[in-house]
N, C-alpha and C. Protein backbone atom coordinates (compact mmCIF):
# COMPACT_ATOMS: atom_id res chain seq x y z
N UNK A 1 0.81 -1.19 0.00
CA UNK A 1 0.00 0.00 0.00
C UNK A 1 0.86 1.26 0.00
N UNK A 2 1.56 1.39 0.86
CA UNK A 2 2.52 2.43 1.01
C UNK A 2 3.73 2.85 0.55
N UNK A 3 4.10 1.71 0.12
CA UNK A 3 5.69 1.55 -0.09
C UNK A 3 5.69 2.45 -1.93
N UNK A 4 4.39 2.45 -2.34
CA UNK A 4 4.56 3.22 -3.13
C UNK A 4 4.19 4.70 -3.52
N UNK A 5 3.91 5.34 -2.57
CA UNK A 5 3.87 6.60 -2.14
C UNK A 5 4.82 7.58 -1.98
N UNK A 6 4.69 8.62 -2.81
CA UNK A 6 5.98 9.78 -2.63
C UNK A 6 6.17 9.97 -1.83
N UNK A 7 7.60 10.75 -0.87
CA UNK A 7 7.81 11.04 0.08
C UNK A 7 6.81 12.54 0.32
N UNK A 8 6.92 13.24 -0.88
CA UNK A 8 5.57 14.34 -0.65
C UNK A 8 4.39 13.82 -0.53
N UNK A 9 4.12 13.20 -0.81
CA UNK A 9 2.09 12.62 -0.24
C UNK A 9 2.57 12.83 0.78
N UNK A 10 3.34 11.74 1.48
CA UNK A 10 3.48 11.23 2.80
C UNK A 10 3.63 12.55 3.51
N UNK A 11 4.68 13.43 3.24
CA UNK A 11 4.83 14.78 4.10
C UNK A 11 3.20 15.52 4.22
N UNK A 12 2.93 15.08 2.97
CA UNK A 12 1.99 16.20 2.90
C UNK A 12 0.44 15.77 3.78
N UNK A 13 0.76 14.37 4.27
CA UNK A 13 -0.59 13.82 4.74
C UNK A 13 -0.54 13.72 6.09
N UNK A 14 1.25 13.45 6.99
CA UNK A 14 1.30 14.19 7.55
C UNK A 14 1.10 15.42 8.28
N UNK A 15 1.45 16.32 7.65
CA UNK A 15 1.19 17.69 7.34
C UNK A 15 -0.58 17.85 7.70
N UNK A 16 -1.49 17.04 7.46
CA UNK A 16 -2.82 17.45 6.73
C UNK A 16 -3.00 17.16 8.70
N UNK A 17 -2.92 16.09 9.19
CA UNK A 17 -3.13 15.50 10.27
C UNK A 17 -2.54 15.96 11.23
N UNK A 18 -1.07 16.62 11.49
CA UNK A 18 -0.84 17.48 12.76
C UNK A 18 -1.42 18.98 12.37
N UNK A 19 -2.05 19.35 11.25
CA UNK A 19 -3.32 20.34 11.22
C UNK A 19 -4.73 20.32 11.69
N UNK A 20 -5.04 18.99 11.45
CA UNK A 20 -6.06 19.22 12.26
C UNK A 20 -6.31 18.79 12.98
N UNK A 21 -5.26 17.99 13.91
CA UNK A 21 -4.75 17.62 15.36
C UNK A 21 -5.03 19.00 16.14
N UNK A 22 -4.11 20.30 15.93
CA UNK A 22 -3.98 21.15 16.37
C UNK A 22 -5.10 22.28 16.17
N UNK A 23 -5.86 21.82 14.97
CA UNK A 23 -7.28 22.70 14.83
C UNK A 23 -8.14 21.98 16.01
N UNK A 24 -8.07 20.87 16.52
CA UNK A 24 -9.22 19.78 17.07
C UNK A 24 -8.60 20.17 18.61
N UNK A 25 -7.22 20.59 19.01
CA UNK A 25 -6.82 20.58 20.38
C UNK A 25 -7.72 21.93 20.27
N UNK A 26 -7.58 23.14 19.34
CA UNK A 26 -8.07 24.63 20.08
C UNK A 26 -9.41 25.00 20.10
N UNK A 27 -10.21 23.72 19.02
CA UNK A 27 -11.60 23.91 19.06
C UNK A 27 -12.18 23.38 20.49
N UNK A 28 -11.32 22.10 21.35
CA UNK A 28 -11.72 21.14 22.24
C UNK A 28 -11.79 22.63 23.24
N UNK A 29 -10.55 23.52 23.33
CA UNK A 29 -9.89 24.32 24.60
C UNK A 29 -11.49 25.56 24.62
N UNK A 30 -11.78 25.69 23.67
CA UNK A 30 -12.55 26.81 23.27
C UNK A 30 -13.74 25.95 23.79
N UNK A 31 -14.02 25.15 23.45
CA UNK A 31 -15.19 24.47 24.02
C UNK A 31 -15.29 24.10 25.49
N UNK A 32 -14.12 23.59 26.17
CA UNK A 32 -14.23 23.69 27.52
C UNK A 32 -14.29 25.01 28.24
N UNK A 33 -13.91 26.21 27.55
CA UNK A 33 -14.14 27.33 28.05
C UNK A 33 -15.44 28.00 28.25
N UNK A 34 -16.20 27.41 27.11
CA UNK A 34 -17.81 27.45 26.87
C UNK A 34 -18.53 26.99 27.67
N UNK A 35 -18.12 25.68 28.29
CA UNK A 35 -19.22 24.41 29.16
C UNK A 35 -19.96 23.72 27.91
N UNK A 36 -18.90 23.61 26.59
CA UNK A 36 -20.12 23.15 25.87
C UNK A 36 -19.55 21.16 25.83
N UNK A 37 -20.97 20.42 25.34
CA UNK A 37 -20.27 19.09 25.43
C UNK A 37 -19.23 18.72 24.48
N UNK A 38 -18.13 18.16 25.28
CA UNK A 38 -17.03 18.00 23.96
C UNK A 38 -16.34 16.24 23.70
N UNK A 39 -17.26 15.66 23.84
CA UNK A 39 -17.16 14.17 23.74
C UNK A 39 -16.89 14.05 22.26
N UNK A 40 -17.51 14.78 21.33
CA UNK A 40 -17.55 14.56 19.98
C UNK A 40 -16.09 14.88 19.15
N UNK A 41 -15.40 16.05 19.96
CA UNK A 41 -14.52 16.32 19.32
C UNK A 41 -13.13 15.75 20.45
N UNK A 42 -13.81 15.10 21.47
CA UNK A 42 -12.63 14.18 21.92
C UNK A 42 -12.45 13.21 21.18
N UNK A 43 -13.13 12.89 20.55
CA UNK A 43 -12.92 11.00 19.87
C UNK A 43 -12.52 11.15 18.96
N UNK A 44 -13.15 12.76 17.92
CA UNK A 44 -12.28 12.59 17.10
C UNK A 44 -10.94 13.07 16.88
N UNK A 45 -10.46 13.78 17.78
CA UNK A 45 -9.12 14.14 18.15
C UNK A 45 -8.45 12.88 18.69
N UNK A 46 -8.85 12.27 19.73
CA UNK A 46 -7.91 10.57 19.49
C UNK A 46 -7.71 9.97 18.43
N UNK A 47 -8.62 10.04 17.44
CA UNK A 47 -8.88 9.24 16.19
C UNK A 47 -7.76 9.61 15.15
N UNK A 48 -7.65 11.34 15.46
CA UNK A 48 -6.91 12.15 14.56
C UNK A 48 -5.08 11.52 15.17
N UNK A 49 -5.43 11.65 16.36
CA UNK A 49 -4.21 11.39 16.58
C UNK A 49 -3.47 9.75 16.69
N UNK A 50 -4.45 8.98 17.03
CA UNK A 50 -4.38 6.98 16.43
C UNK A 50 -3.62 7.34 15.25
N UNK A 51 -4.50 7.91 14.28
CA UNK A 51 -4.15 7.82 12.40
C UNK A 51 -2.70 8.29 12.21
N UNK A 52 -2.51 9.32 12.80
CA UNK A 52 -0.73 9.94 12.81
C UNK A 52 -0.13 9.30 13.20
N UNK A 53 0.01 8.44 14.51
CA UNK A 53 0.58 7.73 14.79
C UNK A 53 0.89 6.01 14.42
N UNK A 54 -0.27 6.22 13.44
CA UNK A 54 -0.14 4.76 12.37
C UNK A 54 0.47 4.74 11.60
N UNK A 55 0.04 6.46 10.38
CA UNK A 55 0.73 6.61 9.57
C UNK A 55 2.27 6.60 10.12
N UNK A 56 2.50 7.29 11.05
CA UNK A 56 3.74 7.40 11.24
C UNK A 56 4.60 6.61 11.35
N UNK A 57 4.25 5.65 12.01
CA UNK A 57 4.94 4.39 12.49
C UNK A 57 5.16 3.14 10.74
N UNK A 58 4.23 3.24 10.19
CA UNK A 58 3.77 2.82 9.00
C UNK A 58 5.09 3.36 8.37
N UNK A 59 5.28 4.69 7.62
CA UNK A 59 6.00 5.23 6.75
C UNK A 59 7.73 5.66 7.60
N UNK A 60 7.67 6.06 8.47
CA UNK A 60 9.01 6.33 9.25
C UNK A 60 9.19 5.73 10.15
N UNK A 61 8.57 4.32 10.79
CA UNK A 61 9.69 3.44 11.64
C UNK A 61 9.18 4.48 13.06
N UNK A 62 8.41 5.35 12.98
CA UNK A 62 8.30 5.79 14.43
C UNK A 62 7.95 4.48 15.43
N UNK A 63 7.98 4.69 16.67
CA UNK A 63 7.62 3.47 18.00
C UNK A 63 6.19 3.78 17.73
N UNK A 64 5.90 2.16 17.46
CA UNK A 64 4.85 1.98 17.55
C UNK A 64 3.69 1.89 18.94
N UNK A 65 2.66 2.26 18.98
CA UNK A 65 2.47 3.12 20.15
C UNK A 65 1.25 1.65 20.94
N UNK A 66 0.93 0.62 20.14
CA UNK A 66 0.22 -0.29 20.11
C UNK A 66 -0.79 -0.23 20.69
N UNK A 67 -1.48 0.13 19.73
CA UNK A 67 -2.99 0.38 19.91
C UNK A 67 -3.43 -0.79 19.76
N UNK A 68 -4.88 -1.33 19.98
CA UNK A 68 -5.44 -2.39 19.99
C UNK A 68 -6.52 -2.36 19.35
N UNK A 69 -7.12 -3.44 18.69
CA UNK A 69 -7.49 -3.47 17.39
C UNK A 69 -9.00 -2.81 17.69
N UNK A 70 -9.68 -2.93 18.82
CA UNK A 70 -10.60 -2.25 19.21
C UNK A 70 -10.57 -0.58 19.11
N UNK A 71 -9.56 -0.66 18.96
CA UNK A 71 -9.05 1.26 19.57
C UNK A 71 -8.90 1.81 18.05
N UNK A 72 -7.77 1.06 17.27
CA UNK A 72 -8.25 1.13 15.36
C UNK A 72 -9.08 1.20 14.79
N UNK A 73 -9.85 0.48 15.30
CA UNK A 73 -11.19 0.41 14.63
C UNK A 73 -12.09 1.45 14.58
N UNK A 74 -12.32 1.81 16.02
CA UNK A 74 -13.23 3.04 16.39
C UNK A 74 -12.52 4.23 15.45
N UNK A 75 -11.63 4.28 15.71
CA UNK A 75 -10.63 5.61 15.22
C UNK A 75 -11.06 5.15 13.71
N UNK A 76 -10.89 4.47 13.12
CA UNK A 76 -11.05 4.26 11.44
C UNK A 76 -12.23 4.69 11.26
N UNK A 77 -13.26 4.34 11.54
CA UNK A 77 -14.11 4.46 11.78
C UNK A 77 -15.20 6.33 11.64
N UNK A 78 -14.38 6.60 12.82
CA UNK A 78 -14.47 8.12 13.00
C UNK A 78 -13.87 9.02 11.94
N UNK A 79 -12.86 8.55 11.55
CA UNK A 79 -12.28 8.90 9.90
C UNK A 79 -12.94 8.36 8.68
N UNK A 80 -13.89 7.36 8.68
CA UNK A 80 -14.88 6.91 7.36
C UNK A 80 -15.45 8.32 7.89
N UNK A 81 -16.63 8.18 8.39
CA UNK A 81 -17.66 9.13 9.12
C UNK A 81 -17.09 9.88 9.01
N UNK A 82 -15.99 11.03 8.91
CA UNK A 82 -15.76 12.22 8.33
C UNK A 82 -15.82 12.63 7.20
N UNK A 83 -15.21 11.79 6.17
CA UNK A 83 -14.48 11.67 4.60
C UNK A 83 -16.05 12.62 4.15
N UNK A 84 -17.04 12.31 4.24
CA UNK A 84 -18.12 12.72 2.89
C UNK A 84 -18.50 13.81 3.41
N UNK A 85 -18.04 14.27 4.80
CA UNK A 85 -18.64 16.16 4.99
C UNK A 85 -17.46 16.41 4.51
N UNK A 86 -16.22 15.91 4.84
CA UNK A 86 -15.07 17.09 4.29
C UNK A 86 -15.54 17.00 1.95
N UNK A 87 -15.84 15.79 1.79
CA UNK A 87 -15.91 16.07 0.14
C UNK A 87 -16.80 16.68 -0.20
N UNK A 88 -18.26 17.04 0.47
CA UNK A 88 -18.86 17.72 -0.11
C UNK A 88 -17.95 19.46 0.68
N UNK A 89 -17.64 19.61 1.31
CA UNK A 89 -16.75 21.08 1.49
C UNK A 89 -16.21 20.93 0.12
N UNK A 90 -15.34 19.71 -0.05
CA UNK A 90 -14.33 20.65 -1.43
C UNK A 90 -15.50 20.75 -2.85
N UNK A 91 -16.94 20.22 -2.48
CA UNK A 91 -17.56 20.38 -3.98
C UNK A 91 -17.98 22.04 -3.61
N UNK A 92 -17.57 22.39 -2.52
CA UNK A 92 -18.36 24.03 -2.44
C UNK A 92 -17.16 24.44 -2.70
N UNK A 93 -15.63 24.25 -2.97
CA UNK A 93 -14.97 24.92 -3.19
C UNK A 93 -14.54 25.41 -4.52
N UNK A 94 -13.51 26.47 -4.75
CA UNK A 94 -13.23 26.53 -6.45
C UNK A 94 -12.05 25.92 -6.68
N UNK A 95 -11.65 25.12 -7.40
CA UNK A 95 -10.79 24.15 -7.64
C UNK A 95 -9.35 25.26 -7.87
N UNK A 96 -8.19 25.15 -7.26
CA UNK A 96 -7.28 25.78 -7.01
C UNK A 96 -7.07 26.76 -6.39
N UNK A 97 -7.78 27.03 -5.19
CA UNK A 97 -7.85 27.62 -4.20
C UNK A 97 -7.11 27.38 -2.96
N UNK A 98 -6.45 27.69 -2.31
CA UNK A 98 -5.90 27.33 -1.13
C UNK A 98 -6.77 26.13 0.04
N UNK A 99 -7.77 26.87 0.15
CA UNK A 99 -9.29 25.66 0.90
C UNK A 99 -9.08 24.71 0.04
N UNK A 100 -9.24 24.47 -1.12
CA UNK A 100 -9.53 23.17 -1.87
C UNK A 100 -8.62 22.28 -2.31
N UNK A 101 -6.96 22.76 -1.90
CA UNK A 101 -6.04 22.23 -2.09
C UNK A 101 -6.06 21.37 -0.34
N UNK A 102 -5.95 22.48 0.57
CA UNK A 102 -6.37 21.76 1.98
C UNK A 102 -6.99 21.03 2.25
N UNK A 103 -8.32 20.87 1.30
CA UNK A 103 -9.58 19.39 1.75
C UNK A 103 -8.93 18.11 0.81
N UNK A 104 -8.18 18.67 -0.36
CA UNK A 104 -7.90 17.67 -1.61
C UNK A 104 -6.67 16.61 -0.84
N UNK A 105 -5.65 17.25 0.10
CA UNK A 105 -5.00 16.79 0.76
C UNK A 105 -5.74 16.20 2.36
N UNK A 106 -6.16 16.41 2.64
CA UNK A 106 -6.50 16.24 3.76
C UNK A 106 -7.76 14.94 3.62
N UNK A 107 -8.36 15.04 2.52
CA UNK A 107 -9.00 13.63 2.05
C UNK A 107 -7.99 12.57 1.81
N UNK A 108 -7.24 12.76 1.36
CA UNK A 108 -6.09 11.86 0.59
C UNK A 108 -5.68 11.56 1.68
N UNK A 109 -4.89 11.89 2.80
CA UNK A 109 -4.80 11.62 4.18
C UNK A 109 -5.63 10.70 5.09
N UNK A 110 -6.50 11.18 4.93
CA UNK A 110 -7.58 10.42 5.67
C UNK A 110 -8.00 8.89 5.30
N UNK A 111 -7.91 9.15 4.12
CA UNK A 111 -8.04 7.74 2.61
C UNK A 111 -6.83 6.91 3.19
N UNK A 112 -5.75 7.75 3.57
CA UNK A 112 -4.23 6.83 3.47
C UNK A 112 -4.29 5.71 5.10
N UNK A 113 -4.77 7.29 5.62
CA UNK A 113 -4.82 6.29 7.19
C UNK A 113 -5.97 5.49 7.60
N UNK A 114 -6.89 5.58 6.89
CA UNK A 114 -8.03 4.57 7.00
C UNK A 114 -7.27 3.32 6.09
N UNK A 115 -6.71 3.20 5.33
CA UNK A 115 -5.87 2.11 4.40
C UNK A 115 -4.93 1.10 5.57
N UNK A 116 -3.58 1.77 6.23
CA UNK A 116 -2.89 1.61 7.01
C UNK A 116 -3.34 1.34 8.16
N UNK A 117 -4.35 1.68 8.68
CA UNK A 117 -5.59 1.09 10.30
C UNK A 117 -5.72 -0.14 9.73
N UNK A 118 -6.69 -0.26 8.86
CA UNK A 118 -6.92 -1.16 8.32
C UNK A 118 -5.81 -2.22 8.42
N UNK A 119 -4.49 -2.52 7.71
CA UNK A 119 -3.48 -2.94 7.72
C UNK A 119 -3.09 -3.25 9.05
N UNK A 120 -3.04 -2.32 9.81
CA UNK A 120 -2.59 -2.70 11.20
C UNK A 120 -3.59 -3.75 11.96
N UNK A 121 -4.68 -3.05 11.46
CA UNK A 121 -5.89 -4.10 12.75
C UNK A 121 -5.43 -5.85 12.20
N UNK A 122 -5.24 -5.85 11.05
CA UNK A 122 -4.38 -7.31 10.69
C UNK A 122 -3.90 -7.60 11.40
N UNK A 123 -2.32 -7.13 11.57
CA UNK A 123 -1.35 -6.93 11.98
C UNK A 123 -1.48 -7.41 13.56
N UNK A 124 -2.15 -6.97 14.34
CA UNK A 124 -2.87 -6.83 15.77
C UNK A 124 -3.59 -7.77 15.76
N UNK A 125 -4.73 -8.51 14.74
CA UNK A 125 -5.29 -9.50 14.96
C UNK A 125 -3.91 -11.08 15.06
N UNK A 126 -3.68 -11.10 14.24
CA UNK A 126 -2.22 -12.02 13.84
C UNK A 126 -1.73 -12.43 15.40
N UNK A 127 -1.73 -11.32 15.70
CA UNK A 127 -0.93 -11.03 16.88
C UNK A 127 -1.21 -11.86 17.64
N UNK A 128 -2.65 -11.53 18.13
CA UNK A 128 -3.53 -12.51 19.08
C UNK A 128 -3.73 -13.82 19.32
């Protein structure tokens, strides 16, 4: 799956995921400041952060952080269940726009680490 991927995808999907890691930590901070409920954007901020740490481990040999196949799953999961609000955003966008280069990557990302979860929950089942 991976092994044939540019080192730019990879930066760049990277890239897509400690973005909105760090969009998902200041929306969570803003929301606890509110009292508003933030269960929704806790899970998917674990989820965001499972996937980086798959990809990561996946493409650069990072320590694998061993998640369990229950914990992949959900997180994959929470990344299907995103993919079709972020694509209809890029159908509202104008094609070469800064926004639409950001969702075009940031789908592709999401696509990569739902691929590689996938792969791992193998990996983790095997295991067992």
């Amino acid at each position: 799956m991976t092994e044939s991927l540019s080192e730019i995808v990879q930066r760049q999907s990277i890239k897509a995921f400690q973005s909105v890691i760090r969009k998902s930590k200041n929306a969570l901070q803003n929301m606890v400041e509110k009292g508003a409920n933030t269960s929704v954007i806790e899970k998917r901020l674990h989820a965001f952060i499972v996937s980086l740490d798959i990809l990561e481990h996946t493409w650069n040999g990072k320590e694998d952080q061993h998640y369990d196949s229950l914990e992949i799953s959900e997180a994959r999961q929470v990344i299907l269940n995103l993919l079709p609000s972020i694509e209809r955003m890029m159908g509202k966008s104008a094609t070469g726009t800064p926004q639409y280069t950001l969702l075009e990557r940031r789908i592709r990302a999401f696509q990569l680490a739902v691929q590689a979860m996938e792969q791992k929950c193998v990996e983790v089942l095997d295991k067992d």
